[in-house]
Protein backbone atom coordinates (compact mmCIF):
# COMPACT_ATOMS: atom_id res chain seq x y z
CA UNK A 1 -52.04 40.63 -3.67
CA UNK A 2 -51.12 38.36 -6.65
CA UNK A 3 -51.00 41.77 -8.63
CA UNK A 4 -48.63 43.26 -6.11
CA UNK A 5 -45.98 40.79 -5.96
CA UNK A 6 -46.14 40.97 -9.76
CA UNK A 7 -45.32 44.47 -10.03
CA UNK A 8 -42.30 44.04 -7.28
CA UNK A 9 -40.96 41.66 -9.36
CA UNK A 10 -40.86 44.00 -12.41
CA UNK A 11 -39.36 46.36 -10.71
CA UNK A 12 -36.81 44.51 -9.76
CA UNK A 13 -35.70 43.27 -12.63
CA UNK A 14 -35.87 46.88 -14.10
CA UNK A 15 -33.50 47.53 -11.74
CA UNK A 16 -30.95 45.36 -12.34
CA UNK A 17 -31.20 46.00 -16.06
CA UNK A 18 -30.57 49.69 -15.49
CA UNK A 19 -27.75 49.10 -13.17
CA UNK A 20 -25.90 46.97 -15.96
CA UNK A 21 -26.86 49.13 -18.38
CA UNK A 22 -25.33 52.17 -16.68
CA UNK A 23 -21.90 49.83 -16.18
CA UNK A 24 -19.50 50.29 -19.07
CA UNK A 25 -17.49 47.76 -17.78
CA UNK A 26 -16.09 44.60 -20.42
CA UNK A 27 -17.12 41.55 -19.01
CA UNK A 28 -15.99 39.38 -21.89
CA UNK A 29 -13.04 37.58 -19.72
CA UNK A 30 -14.40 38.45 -16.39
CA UNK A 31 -17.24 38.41 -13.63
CA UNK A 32 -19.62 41.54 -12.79
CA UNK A 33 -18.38 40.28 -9.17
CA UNK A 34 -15.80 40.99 -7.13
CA UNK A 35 -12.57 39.32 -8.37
CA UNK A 36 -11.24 36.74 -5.40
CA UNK A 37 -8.22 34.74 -4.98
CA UNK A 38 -8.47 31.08 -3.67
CA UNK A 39 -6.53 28.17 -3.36
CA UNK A 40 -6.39 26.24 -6.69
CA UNK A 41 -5.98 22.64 -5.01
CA UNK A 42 -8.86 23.56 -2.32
CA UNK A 43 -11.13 24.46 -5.33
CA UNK A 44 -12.52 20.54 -5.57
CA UNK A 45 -11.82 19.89 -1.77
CA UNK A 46 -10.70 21.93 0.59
CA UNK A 47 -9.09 18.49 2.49
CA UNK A 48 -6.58 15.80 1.86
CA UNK A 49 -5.56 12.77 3.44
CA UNK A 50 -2.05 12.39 3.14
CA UNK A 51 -0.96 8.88 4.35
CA UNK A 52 2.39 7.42 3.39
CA UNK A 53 4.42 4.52 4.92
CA UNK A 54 6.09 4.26 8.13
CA UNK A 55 9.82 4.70 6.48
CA UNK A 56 9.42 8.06 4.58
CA UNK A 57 11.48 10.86 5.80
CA UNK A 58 10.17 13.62 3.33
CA UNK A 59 7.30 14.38 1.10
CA UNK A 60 6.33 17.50 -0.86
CA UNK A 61 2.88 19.05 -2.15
CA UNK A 62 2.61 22.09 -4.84
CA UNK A 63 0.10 24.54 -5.41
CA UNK A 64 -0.67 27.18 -7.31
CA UNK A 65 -2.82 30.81 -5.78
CA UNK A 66 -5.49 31.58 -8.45
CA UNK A 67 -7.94 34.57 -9.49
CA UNK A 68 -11.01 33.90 -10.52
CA UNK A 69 -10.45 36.47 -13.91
CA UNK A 70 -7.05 38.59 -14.82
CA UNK A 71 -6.96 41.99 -12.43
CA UNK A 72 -5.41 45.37 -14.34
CA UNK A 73 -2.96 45.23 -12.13
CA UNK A 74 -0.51 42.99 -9.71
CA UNK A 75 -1.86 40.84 -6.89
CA UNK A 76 0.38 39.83 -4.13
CA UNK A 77 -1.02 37.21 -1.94
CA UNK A 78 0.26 36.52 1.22
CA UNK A 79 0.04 32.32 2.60
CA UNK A 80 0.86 31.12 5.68
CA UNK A 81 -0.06 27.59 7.88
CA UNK A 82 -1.89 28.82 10.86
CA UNK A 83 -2.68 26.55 13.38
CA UNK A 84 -5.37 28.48 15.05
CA UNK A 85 -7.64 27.16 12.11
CA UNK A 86 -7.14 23.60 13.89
CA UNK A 87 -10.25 24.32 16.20
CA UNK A 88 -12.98 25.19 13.85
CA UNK A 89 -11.81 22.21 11.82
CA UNK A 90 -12.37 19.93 14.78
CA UNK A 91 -15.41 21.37 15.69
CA UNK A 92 -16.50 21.06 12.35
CA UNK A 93 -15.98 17.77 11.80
CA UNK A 94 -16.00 16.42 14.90
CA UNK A 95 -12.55 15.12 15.29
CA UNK A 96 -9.18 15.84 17.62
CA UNK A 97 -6.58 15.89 15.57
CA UNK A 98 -3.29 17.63 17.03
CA UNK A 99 -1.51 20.48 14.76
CA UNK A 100 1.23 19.46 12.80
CA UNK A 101 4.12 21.00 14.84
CA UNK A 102 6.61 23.28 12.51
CA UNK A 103 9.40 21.72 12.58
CA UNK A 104 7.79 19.17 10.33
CA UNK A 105 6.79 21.53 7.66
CA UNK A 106 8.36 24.55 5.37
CA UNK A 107 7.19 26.90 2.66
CA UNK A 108 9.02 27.50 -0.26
CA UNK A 109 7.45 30.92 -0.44
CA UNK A 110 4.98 32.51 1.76
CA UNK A 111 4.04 35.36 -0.48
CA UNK A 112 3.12 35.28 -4.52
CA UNK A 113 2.35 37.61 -6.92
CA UNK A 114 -0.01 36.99 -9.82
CA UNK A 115 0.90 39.99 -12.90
CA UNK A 116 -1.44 41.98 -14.00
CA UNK A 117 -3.09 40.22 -16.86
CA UNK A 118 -2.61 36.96 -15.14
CA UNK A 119 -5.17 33.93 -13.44
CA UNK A 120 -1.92 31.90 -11.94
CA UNK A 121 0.69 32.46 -9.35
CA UNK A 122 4.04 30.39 -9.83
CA UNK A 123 4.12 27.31 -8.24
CA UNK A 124 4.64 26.90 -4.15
CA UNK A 125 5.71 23.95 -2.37
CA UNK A 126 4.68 23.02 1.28
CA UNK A 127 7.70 20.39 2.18
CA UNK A 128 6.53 17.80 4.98
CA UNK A 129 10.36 16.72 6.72
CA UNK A 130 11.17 14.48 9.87
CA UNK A 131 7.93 12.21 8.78
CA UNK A 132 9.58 8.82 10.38
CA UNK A 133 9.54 11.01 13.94
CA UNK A 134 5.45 10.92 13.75
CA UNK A 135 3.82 8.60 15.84
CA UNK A 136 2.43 5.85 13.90
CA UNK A 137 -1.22 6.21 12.71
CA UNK A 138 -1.81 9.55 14.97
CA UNK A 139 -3.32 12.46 12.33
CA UNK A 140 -1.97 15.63 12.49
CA UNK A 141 -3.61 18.93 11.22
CA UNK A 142 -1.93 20.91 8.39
CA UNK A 143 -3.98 24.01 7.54
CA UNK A 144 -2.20 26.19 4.70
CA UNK A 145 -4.24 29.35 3.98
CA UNK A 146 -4.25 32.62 2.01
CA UNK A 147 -3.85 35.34 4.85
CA UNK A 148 -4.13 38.36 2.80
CA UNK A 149 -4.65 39.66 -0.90
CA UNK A 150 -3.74 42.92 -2.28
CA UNK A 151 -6.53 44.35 -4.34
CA UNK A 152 -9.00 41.33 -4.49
CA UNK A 153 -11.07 39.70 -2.31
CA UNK A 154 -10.52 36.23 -0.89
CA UNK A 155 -12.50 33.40 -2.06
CA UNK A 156 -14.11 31.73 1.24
CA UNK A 157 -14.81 28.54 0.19
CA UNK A 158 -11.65 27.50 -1.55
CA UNK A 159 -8.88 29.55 1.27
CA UNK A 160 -7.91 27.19 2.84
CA UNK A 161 -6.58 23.61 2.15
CA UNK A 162 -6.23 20.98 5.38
CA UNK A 163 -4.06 18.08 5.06
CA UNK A 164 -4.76 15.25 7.26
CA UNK A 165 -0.82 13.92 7.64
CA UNK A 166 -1.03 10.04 9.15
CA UNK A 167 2.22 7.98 9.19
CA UNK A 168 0.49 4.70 8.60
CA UNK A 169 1.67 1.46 10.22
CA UNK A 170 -0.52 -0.63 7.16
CA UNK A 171 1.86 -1.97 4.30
CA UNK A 172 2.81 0.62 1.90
CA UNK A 173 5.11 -1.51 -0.18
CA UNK A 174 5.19 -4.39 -1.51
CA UNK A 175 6.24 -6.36 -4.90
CA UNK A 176 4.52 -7.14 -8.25
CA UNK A 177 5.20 -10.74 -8.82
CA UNK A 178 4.15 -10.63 -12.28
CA UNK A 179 6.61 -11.56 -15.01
CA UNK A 180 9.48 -12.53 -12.00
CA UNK A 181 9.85 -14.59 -9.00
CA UNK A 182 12.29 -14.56 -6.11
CA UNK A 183 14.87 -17.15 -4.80
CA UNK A 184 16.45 -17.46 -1.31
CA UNK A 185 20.06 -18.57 -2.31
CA UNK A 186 20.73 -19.19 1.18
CA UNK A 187 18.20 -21.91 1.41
CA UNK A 188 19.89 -23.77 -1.80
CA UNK A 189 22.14 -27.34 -1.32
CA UNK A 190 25.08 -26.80 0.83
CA UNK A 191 24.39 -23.59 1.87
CA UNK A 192 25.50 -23.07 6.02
CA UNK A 193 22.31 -20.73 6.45
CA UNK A 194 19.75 -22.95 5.07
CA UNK A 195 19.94 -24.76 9.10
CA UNK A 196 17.69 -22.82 10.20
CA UNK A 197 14.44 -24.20 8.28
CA UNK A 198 15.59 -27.37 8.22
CA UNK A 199 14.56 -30.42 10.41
CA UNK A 200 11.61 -28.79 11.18
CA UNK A 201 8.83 -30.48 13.92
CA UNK A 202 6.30 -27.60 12.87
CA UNK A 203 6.20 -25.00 10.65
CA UNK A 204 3.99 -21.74 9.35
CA UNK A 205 4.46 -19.94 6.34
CA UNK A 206 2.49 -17.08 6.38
CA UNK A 207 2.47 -13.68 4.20
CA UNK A 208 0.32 -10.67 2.93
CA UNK A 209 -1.20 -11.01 -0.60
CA UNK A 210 -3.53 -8.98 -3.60
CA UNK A 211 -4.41 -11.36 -6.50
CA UNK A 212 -4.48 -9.81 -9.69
CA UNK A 213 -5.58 -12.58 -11.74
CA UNK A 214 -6.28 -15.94 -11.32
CA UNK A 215 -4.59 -18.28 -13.17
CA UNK A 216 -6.39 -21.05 -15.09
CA UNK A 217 -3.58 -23.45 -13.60
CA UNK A 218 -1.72 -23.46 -10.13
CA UNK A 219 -0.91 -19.91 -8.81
CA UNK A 220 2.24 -20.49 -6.44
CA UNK A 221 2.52 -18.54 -3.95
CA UNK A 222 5.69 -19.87 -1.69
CA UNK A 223 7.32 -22.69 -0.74
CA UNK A 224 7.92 -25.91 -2.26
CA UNK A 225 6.21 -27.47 -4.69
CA UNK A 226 4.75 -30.86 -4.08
CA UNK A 227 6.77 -30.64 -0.37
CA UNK A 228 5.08 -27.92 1.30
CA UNK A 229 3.77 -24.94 -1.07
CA UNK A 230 1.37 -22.92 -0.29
CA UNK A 231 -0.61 -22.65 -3.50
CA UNK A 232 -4.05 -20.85 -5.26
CA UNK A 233 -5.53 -23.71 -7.44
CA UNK A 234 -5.54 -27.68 -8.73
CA UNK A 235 -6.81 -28.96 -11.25
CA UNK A 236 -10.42 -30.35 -10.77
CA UNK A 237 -10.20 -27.78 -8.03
CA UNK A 238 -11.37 -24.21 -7.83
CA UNK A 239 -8.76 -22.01 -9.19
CA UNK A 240 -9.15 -19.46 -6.65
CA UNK A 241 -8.78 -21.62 -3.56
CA UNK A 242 -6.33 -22.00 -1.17
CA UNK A 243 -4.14 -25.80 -1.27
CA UNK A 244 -1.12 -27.28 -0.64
CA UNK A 245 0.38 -30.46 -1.03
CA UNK A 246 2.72 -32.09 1.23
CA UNK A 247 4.34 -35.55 1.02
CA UNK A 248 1.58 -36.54 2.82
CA UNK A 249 -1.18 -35.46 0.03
CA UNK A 250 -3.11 -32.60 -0.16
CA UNK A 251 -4.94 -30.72 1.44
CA UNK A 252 -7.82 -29.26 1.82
CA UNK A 253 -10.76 -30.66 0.28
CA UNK A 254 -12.27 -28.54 -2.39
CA UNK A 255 -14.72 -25.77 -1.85
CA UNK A 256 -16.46 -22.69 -3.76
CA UNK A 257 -17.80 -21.72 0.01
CA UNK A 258 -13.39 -20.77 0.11
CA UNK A 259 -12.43 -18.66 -2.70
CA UNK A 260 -10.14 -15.77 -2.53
CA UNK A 261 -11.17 -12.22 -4.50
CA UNK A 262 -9.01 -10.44 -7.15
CA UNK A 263 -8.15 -7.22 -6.40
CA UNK A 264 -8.22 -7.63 -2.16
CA UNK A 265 -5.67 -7.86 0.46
CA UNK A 266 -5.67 -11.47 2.53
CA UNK A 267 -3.41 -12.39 5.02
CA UNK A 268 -2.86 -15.76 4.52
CA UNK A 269 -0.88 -18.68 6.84
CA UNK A 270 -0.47 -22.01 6.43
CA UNK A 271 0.32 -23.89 9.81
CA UNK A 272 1.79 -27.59 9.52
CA UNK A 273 2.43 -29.50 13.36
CA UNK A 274 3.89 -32.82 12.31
CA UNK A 275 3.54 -34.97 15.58
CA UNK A 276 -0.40 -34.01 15.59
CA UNK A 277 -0.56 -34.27 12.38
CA UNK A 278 -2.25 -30.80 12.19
CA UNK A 279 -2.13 -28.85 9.25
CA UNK A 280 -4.85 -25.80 8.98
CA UNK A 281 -5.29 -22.39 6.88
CA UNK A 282 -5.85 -19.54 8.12
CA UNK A 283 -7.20 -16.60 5.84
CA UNK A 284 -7.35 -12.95 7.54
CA UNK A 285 -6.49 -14.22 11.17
CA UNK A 286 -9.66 -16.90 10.97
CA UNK A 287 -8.97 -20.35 10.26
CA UNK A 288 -10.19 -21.65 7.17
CA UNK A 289 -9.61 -25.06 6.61
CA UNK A 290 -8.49 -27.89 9.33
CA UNK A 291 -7.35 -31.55 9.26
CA UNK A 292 -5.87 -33.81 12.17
CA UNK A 293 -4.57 -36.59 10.44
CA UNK A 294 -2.59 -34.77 7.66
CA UNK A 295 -0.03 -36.93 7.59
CA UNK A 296 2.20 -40.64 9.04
CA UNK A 297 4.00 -42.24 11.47
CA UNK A 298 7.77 -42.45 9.60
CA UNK A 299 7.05 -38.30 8.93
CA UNK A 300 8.57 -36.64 11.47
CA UNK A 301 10.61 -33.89 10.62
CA UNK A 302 10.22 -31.43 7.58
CA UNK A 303 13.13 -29.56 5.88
CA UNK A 304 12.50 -25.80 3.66
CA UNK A 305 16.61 -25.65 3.48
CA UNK A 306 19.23 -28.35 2.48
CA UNK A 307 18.44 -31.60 2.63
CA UNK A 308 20.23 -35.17 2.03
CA UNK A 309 21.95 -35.48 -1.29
CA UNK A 310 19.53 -38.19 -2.32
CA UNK A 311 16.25 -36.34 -1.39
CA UNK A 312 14.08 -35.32 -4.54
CA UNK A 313 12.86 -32.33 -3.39
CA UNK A 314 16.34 -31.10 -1.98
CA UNK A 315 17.32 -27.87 -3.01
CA UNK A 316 19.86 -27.18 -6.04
CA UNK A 317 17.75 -28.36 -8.49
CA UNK A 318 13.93 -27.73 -9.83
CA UNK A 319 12.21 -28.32 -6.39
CA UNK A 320 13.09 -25.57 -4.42
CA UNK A 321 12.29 -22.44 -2.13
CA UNK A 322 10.64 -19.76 -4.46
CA UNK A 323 7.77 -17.20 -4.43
CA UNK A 324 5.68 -16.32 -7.17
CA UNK A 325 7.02 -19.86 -8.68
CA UNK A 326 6.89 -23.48 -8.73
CA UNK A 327 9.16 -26.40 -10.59
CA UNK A 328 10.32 -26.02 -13.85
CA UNK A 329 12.55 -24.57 -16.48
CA UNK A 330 12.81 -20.83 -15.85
CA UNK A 331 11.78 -20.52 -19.37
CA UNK A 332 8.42 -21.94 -17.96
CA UNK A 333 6.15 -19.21 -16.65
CA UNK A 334 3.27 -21.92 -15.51
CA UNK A 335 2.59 -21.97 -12.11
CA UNK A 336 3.34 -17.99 -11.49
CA UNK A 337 1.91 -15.92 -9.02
CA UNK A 338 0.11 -12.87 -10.91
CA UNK A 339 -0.23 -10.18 -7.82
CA UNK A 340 1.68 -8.47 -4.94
CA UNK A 341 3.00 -9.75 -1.67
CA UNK A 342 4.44 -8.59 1.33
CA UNK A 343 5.35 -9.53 5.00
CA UNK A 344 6.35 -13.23 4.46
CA UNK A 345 7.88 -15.50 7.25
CA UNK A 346 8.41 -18.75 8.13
CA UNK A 347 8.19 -20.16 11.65
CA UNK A 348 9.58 -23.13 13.46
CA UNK A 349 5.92 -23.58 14.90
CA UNK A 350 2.88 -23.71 14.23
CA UNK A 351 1.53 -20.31 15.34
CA UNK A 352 -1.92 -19.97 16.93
CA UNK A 353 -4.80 -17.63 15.51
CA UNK A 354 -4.16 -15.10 18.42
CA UNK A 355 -0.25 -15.40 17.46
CA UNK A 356 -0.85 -14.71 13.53
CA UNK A 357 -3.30 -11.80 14.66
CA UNK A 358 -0.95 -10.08 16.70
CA UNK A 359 2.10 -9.53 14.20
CA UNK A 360 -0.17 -9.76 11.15
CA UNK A 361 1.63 -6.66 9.41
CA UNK A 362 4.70 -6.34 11.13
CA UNK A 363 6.95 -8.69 13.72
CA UNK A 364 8.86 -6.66 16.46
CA UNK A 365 12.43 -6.96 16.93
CA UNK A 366 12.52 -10.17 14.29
CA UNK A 367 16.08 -11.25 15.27
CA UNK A 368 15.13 -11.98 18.64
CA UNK A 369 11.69 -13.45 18.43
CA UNK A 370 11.82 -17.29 19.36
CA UNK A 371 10.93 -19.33 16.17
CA UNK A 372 10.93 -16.71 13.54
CA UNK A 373 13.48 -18.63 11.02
CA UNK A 374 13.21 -16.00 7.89
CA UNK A 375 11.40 -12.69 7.24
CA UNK A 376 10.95 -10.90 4.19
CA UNK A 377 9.11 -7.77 4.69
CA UNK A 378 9.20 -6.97 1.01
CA UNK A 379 9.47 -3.13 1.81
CA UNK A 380 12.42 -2.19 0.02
CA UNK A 381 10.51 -0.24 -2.74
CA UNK A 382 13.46 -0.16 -5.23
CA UNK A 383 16.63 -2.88 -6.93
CA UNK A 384 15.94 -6.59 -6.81
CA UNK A 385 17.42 -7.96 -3.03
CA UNK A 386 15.24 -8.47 -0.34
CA UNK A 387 16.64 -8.89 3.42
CA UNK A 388 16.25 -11.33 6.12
CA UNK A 389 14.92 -9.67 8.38
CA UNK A 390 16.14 -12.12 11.19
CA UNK A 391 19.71 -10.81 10.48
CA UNK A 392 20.48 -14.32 9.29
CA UNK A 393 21.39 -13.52 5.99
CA UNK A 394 18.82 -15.14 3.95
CA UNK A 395 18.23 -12.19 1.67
CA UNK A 396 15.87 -13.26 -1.19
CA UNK A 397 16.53 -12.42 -4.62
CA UNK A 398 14.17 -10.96 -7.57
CA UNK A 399 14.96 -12.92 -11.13
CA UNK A 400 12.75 -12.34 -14.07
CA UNK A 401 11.51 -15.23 -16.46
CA UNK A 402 13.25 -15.75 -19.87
CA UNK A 403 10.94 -14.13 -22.70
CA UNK A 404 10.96 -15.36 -26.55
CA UNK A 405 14.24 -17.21 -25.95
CA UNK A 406 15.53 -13.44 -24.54
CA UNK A 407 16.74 -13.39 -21.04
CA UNK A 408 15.15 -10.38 -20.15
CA UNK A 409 17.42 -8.74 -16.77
CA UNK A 410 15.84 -7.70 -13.82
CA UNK A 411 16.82 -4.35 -14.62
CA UNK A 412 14.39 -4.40 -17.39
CA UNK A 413 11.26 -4.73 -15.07
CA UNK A 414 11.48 -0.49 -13.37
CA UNK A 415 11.29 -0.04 -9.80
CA UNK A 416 7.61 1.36 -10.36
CA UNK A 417 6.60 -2.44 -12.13
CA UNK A 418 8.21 -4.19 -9.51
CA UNK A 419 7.31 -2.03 -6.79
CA UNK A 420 4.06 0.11 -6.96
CA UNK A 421 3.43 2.92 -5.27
CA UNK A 422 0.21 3.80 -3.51
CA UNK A 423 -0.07 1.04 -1.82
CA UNK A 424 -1.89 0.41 1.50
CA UNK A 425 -3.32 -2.63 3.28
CA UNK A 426 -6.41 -2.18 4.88
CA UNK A 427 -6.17 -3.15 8.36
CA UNK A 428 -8.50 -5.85 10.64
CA UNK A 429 -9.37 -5.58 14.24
CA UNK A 430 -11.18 -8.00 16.10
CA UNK A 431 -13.73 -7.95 19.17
């Protein structure tokens, strides 16, 4: 038996020897096989996520048809999105995802030709229009494929290319505080629109944040300093901790069971109720850190805005509303916030856990929602002015620090420093 499976296997090798032997073909730039086009971005993965932010109106892919070696002759290759392929990806993968409907999708070309002599088509574009009309965070099924080839086979595996096309309702902008920090001129001394956050019986500042470093001094985050800041970072404190001080002191105690991670998304909120004298922190819709006597009997009012003439920590001078910055010369870059934030509000009350969970990443209607005072959503994704989203005009401003005696403009600091791209926060749900 052993001899007989020997002899077979001889004789098929033989075989295959005289077959190539008898083949005058040159196969120094090409396959014995069957040349085959194929897809050139479905040759890695023949899927793609394609997630972008709630606000884009338009985005656009290219792609090139390839051969696997240079035919004597032309190739035309025909392409085409056919939604029909939408059911053996479901049933593949066990999903439900609806086809992308057609108005929401255009080829620049639906037919190449690769020249004899040639690996490459020119390049195609699939444009993706009318993306703000998607429902928020539904998928929809894109599936561009090669329909026919003249001359050549088709290369199975790499065909067809499926993009997964999900308007996401997670943050998909927000700014790079490093080397600036922004200013709400309406919250300055004397200003008319500064009312709003002042005389204050309760107040939350909350907001959406990625550290990038930690500092090895206070990292401010917003507010103000030594009034009501919320802060990463004392000294004889850990560095990577939540704190704030208030008039009152401040608060909370120190902890390395607390600290905050470079590199992740936290929604953070700082909640101050004066009569109670409750102040807390709340770090991804959980609260953190609680006191009940934060605070004194002749404290009964806070202000963010103008303030009396003879207050300290009025507005108009070093102490006032910034984020990404505390006091200080603006030569002075101690105290900076090295990261990205978004989503940043302040409230005339001191918002529940259930209250911060619900409008975590975005507040409905802001100008009508009882005790929103100021929103930033920080989702402009280009210049340097940020809008109120309460329609009270407290638009925030982006200014950079001074640098070796050199004011160095805002202008300096591109649109893709101050506002990277790519960005998405990952999104918590609760039981």
């Amino acid at each position: 038996m052993k001899r007989n499976r020997l002899y077979h296997c001889i004789a098929a090798v033989a075989l295959l020897m005289a077959a190539t032997a008898c083949d005058n073909e040159d196969y120094s730039e090409k396959s014995p096989f069957d040349n085959s086009a194929y897809l050139d971005i479905a040759a890695s993965s023949t899927s793609e996520t394609f997630t972008f932010n709630r606000k884009v109106t338009s985005q656009a892919k290219t792609f090139t048809v390839k051969l696997a070696y240079p035919a004597g002759h032309d190739v035309t290759v025909d392409l085409a999105v056919d939604p029909a392929l939408i059911d053996t990806y479901n049933a593949k993968n066990d999903t439900r995802y609806e086809a992308l409907t057609a108005d929401h999708y255009s080829l620049s070309t639906d037919r190449v030709t690769i020249r004899a002599g040639r690996t490459t088509s020119e390049k195609v574009t699939i444009n993706f229009t009318g993306l703000d009309q998607l429902d928020i965070d539904a998928t929809y099924l894109c599936p561009l494929t090669i329909g026919g080839a003249q001359g050549v086979d088709i290369m199975g595996g790499s065909r067809t290319m499926y993009w997964l096309v999900r308007r996401s309702s997670a943050i998909t902008t927000a700014i790079n505080l490093k080397d600036v920090y922004v200013a709400v001129p309406g919250f300055d001394k004397g200003s008319p629109t500064a009312d709003v956050v002042n005389n204050l019986s309760a107040v939350t500042m909350e907001c959406i944040v990625r550290v990038g470093a930690f500092q090895s001094e206070i990292s401010s985050i917003m507010g103000i300093e030594q009034y009501f800041m919320m802060r990463i970072g004392d000294a004889s404190f850990p560095n990577q901790q939540l704190q704030t001080q208030t008039t009152f002191g401040k608060f909370p105690d120190a902890s390395k069971q607390k600290l905050l991670q470079a590199g992740r998304w936290y929604h953070v909120a700082l909640t101050w109720d004066i009569p109670s004298q409750t102040i807390c922190f709340y770090v991804d819709g959980e609260l953190q850190s609680i006191s009940t006597a934060h605070g004194k009997s002749d404290l009964t009012s806070i202000s963010l805005g103008d303030k009396a003439a003879d207050d300290e920590f009025g507005n108009g001078g070093d102490f006032n509303f910034y984020f990404g910055r505390s006091y200080g010369d603006s030569h002075d870059r101690s105290r900076m916030f090295d990261g990205e934030l978004c989503e940043a509000r302040i409230w005339s009350v001191a918002r529940t856990q259930d209250e911060l969970r619900a409008t975590m990443y975005d507040v409905p209607d802001p100008a009508n929602q009882p005790g929103l005072c100021a929103y930033w959503k920080f989702d402009e994704g280009t210049g340097t002015v940020i809008e109120d989203k309460t329609g009270r005009g407290n638009n925030a401003r982006v200014i950079p620090y001074w640098t070796d005696g050199q004011h160095t403009t805002a202008c300096s600091k591109t649109d893709a420093q101050l506002w990277p791209s790519g960005i998405e926060v990952p999104k918590l749900s609760w039981d």
